[in-house]
C-alpha atoms as a PDB file:
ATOM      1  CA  UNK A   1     208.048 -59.563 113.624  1.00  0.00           C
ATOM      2  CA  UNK A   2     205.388 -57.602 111.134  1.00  0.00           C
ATOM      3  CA  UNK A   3     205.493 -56.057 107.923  1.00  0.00           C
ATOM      4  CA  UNK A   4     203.902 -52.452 108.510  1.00  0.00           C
ATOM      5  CA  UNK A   5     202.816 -50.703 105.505  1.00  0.00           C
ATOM      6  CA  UNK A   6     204.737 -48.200 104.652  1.00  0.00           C
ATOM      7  CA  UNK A   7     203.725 -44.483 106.032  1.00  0.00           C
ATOM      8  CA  UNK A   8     202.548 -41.603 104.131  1.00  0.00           C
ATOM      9  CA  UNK A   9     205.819 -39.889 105.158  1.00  0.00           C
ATOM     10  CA  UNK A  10     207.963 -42.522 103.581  1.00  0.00           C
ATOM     11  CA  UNK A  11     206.699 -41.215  99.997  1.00  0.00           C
ATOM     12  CA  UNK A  12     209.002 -39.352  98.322  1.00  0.00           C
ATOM     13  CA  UNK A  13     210.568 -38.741  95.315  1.00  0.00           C
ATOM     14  CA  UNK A  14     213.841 -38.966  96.801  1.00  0.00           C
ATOM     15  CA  UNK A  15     213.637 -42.119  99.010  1.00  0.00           C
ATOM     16  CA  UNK A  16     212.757 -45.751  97.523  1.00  0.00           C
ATOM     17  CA  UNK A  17     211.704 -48.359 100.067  1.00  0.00           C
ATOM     18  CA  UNK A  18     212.515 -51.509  99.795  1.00  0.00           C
ATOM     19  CA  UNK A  19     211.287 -53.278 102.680  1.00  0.00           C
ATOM     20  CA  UNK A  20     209.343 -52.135 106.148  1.00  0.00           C
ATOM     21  CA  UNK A  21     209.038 -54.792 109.327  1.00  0.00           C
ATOM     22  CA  UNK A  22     208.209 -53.918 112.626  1.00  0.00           C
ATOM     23  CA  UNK A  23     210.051 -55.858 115.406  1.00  0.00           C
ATOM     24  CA  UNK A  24     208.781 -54.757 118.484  1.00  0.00           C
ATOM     25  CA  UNK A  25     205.410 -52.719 119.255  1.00  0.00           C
ATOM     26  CA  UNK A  26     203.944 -51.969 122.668  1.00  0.00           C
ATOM     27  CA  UNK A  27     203.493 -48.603 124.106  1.00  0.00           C
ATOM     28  CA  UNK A  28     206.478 -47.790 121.723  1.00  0.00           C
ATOM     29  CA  UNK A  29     206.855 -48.893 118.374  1.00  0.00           C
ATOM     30  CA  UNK A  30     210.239 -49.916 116.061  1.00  0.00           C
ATOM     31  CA  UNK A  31     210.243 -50.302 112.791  1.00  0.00           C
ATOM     32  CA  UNK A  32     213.118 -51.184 110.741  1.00  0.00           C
ATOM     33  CA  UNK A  33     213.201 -49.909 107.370  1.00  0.00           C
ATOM     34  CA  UNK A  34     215.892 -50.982 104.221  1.00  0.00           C
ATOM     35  CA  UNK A  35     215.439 -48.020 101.778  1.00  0.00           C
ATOM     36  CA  UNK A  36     218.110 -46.261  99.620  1.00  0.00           C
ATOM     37  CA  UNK A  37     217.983 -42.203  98.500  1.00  0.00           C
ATOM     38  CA  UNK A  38     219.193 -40.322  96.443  1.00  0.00           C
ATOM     39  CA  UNK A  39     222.513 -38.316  96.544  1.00  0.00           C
ATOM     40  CA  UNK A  40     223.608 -34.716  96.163  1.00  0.00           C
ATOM     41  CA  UNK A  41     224.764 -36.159  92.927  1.00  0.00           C
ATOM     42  CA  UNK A  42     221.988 -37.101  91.781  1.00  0.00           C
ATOM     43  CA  UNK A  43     223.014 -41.014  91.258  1.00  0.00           C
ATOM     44  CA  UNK A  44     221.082 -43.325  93.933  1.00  0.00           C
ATOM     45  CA  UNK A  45     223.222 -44.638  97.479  1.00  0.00           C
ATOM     46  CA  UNK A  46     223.593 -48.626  98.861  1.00  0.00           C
ATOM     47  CA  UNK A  47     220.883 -49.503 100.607  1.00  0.00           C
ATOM     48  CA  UNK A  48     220.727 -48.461 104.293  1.00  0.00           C
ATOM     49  CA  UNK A  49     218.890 -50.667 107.480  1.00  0.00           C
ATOM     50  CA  UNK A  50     217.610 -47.888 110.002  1.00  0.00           C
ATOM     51  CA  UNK A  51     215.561 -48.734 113.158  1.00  0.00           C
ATOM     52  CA  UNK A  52     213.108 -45.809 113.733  1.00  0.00           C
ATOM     53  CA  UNK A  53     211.178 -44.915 116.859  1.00  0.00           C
ATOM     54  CA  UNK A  54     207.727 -44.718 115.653  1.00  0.00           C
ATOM     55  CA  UNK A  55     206.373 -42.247 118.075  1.00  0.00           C
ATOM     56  CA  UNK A  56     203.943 -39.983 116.582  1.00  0.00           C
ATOM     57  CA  UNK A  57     202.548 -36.075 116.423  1.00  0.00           C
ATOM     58  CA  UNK A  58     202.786 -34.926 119.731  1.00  0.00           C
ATOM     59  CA  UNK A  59     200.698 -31.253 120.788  1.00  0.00           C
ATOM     60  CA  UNK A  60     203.176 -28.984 123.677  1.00  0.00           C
ATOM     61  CA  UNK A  61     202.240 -25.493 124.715  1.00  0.00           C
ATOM     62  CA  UNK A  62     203.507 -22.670 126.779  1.00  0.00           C
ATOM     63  CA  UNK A  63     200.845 -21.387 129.141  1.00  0.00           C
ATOM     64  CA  UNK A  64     201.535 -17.879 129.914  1.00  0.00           C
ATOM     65  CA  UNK A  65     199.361 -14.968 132.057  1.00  0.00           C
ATOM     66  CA  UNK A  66     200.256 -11.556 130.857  1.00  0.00           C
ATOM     67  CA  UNK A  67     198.611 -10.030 133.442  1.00  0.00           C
ATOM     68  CA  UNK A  68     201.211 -11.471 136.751  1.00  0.00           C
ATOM     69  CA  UNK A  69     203.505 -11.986 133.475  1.00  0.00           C
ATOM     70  CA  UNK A  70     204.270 -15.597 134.757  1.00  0.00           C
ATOM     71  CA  UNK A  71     204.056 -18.887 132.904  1.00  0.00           C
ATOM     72  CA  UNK A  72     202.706 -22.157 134.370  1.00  0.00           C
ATOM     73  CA  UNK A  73     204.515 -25.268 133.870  1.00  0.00           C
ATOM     74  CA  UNK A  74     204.691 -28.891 135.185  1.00  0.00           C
ATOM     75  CA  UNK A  75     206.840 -30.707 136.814  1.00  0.00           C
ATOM     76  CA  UNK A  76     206.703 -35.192 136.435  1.00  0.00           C
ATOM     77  CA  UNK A  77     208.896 -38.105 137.119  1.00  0.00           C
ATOM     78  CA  UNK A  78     210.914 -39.256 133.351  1.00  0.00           C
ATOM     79  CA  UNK A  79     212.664 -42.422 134.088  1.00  0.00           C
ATOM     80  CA  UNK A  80     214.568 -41.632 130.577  1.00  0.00           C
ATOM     81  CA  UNK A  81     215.816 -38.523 132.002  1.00  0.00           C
ATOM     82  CA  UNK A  82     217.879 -40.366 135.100  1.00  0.00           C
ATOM     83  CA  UNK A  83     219.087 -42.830 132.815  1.00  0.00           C
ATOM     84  CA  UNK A  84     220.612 -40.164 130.513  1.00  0.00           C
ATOM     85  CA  UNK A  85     222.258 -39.244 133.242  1.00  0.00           C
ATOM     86  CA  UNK A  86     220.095 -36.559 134.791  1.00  0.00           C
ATOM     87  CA  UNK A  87     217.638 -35.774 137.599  1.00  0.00           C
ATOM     88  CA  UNK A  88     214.666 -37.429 137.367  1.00  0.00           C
ATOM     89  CA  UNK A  89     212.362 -34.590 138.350  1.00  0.00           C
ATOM     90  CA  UNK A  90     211.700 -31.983 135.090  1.00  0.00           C
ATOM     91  CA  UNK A  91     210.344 -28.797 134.932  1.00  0.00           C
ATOM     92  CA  UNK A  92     208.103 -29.158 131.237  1.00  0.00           C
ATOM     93  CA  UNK A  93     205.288 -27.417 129.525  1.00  0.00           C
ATOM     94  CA  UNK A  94     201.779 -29.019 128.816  1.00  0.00           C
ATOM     95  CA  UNK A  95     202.230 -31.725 126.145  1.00  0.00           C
ATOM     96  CA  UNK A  96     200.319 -35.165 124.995  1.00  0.00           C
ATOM     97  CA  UNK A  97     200.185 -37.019 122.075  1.00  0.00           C
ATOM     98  CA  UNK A  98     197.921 -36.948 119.019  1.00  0.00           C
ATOM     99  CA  UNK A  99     195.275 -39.416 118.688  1.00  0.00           C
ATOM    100  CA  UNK A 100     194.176 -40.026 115.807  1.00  0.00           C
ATOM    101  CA  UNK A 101     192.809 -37.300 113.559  1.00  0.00           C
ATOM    102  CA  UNK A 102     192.685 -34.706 116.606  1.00  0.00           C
ATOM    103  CA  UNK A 103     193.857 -31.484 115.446  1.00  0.00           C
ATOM    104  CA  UNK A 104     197.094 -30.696 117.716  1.00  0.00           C
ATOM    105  CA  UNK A 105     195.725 -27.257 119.122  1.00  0.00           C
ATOM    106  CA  UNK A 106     192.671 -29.327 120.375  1.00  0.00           C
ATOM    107  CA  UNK A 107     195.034 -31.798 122.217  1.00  0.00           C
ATOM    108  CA  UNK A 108     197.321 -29.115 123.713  1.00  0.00           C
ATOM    109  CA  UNK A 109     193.942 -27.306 125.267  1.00  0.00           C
ATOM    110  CA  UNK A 110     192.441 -30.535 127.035  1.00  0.00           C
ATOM    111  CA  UNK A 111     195.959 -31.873 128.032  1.00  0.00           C
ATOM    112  CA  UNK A 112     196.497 -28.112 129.600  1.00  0.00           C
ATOM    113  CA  UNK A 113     193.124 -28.896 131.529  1.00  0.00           C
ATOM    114  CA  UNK A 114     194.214 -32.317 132.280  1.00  0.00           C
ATOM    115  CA  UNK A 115     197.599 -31.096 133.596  1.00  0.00           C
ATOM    116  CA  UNK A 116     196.781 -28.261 135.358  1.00  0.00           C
ATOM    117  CA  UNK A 117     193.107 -27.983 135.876  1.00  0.00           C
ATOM    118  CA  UNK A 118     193.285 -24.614 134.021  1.00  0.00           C
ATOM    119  CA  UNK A 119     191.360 -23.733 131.014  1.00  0.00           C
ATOM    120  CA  UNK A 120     192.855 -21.592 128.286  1.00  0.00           C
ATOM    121  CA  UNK A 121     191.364 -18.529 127.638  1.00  0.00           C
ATOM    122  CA  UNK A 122     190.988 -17.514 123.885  1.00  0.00           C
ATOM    123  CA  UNK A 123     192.817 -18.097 120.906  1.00  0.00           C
ATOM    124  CA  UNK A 124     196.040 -20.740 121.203  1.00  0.00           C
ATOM    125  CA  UNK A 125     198.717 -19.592 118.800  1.00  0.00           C
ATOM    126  CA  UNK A 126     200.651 -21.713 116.741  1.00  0.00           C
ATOM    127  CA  UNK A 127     204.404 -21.078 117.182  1.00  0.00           C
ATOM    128  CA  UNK A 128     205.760 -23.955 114.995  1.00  0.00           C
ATOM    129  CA  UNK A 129     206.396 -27.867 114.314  1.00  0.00           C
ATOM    130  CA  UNK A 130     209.673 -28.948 114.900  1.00  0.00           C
ATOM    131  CA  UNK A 131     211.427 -32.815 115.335  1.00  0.00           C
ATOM    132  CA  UNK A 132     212.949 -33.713 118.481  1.00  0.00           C
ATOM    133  CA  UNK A 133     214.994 -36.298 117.264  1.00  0.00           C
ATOM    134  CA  UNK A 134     214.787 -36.913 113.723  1.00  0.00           C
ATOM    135  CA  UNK A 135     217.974 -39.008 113.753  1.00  0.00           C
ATOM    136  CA  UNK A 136     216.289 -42.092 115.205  1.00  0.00           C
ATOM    137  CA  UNK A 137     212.624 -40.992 115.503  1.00  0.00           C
ATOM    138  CA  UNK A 138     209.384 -39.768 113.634  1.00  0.00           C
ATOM    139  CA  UNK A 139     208.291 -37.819 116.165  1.00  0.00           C
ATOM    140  CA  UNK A 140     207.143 -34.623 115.430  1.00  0.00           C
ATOM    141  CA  UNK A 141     205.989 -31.637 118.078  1.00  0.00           C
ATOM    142  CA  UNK A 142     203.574 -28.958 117.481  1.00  0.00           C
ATOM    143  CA  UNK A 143     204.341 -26.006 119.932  1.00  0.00           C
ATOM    144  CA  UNK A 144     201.600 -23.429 120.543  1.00  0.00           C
ATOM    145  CA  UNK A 145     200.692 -20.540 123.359  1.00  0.00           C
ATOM    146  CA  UNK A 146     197.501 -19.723 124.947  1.00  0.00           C
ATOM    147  CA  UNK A 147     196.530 -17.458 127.743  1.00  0.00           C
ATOM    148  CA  UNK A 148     195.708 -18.201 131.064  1.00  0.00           C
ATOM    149  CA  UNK A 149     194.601 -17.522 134.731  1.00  0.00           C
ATOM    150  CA  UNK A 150     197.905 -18.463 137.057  1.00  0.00           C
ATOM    151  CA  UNK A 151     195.996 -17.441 140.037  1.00  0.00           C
ATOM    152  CA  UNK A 152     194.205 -20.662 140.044  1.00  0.00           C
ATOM    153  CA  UNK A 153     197.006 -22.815 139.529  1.00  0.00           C
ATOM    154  CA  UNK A 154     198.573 -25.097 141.508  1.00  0.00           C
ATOM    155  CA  UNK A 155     198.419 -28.903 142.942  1.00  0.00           C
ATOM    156  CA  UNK A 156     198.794 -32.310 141.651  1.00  0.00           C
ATOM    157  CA  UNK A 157     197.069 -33.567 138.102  1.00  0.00           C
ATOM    158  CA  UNK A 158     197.348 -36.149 135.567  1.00  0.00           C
ATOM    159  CA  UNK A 159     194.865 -38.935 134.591  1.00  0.00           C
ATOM    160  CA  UNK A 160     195.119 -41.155 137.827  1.00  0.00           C
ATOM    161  CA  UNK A 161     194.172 -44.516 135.411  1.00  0.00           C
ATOM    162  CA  UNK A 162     197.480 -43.806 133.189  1.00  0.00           C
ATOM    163  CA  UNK A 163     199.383 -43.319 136.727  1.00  0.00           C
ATOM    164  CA  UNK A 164     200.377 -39.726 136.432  1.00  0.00           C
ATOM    165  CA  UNK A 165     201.312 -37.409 139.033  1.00  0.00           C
ATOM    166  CA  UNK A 166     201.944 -34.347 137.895  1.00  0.00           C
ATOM    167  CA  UNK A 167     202.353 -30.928 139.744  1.00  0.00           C
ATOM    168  CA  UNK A 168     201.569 -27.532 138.401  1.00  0.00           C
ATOM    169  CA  UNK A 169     204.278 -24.598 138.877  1.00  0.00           C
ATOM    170  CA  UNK A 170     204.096 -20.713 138.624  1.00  0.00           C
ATOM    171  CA  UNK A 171     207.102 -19.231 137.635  1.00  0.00           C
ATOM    172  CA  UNK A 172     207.690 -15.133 137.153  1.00  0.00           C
ATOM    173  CA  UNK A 173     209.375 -14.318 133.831  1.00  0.00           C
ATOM    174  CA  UNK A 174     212.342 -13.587 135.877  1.00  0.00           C
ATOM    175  CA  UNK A 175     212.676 -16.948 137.175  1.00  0.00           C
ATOM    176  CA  UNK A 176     212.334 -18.948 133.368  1.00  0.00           C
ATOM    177  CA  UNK A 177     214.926 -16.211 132.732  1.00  0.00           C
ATOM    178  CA  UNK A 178     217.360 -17.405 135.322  1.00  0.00           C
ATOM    179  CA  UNK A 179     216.435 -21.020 134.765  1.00  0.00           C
ATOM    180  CA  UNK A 180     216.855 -21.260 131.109  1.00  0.00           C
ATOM    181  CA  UNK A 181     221.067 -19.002 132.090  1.00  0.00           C
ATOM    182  CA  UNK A 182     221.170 -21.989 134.831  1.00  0.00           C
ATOM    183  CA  UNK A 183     220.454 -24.851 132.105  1.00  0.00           C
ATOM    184  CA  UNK A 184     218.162 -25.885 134.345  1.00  0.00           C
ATOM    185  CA  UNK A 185     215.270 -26.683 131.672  1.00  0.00           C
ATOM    186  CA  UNK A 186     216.769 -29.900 129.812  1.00  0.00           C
ATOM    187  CA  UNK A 187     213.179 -30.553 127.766  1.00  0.00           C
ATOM    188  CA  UNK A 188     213.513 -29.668 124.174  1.00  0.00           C
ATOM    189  CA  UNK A 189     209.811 -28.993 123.741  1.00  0.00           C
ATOM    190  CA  UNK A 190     210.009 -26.559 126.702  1.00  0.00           C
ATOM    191  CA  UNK A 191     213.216 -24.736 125.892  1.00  0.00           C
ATOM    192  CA  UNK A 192     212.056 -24.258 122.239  1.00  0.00           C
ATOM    193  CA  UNK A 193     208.859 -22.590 123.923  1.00  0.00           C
ATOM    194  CA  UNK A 194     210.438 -20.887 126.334  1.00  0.00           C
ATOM    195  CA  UNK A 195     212.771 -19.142 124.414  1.00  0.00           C
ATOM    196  CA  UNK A 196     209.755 -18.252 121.714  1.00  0.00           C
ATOM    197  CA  UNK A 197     207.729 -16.753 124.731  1.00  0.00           C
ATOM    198  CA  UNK A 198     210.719 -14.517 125.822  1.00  0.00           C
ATOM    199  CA  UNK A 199     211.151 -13.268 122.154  1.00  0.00           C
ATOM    200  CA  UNK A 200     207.566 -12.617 121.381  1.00  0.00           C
ATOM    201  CA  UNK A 201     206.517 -11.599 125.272  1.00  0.00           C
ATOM    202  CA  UNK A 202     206.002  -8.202 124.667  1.00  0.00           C
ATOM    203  CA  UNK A 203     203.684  -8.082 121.813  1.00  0.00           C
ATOM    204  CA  UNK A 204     201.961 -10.941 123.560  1.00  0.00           C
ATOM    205  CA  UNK A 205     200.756  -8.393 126.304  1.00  0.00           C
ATOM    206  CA  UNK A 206     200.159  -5.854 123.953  1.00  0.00           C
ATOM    207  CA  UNK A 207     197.935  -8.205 122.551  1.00  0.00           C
ATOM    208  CA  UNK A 208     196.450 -10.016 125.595  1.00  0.00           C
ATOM    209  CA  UNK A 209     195.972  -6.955 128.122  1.00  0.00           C
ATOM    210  CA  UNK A 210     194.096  -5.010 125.206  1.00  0.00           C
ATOM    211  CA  UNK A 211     191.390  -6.999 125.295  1.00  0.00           C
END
């Protein structure tokens, strides 16, 4: 077990810190942290022992053609999701994590590349930031959308070294409509995306087809 110093999110007024180890670290990382914060009331609580999930910034982002007014997505193996219970197989959009000091929107544009061998044509617009689990992890997701080409997509992708096998899928607007009634989309990253592109579809082709 290590002592990890403590990260720049763990500054706060509100929070003191009173000790940070780190019990496990491989792919994943755990840290346990004993901190106390202060109440509603203003007074400070007992301390508290959490074990947090150190995963990171990660980049996702909805890849959408206004032109066939489809959306490309992928579709990989998650272990996790067949031991919550589910099928194994899940329908996602383009995401990685953020190395270092790489701005997100730069990470969702080569992992879209990566993914689907497409390239993303023009700007890619920041929807929002949002945590996945912030009960148990740091991990935070920045979602964006770009434009693309569906015509060319299709096949099998990934980075062959870091054993991924991942497929690229057209679907019509229609079908994300039905699968999102269906439940059929169980990613959170995806549904939050998903749902943004239906909201904000038509002044996306206003703005896309224009040019």
């Amino acid at each position: 077990m290590s002592k990890a110093a403590p990260h720049h999110g763990l500054v706060h007024p509100d929070v003191e810190i009173i000790e940070t180890t780190t019990p496990f670290k491989r792919f994943l990382r755990i840290d346990t942290v004993r901190f106390r914060h202060r109440l509603f009331s203003g007074e400070w609580s007992t301390p508290h022992t959490y074990d947090i999930l150190r995963r990171g910034a990660a980049a996702a982002i909805v890849l959408y053609d206004p032109d066939r007014d489809a959306v490309v997505l992928i579709e990989q193996f998650r272990l996790p999701a067949l031991v919550a219970g589910g099928a194994p197989w899940l329908l996602e959009v383009v995401a990685g994590l953020v190395d270092g000091d790489e701005a997100p929107e730069t990470v969702a544009a080569r992992e879209t590349y990566e993914e689907t061998g497409l390239r993303v044509t023009g700007e890619v617009i920041p929807i929002q930031r949002y945590l996945p689990s912030c009960g148990a992890s740091d991990e935070s997701v920045f979602l964006f959308c770009a434009r693309i080409d569906a015509s060319a997509a299709g096949g099998v992708h990934g980075a062959a070294e870091e054993g991924e096998d991942i497929r690229s899928v057209v679907k019509t607007i229609a079908e994300i409509e039905a699968l999102l009634d269906q439940g059929a989309i169980e990613n959170g990253h995806t549904l939050v995306a998903l749902y943004w592109l239906l909201r904000h579809r038509a002044e996306l082709r206003r703005r896309w087809t224009a040019i």
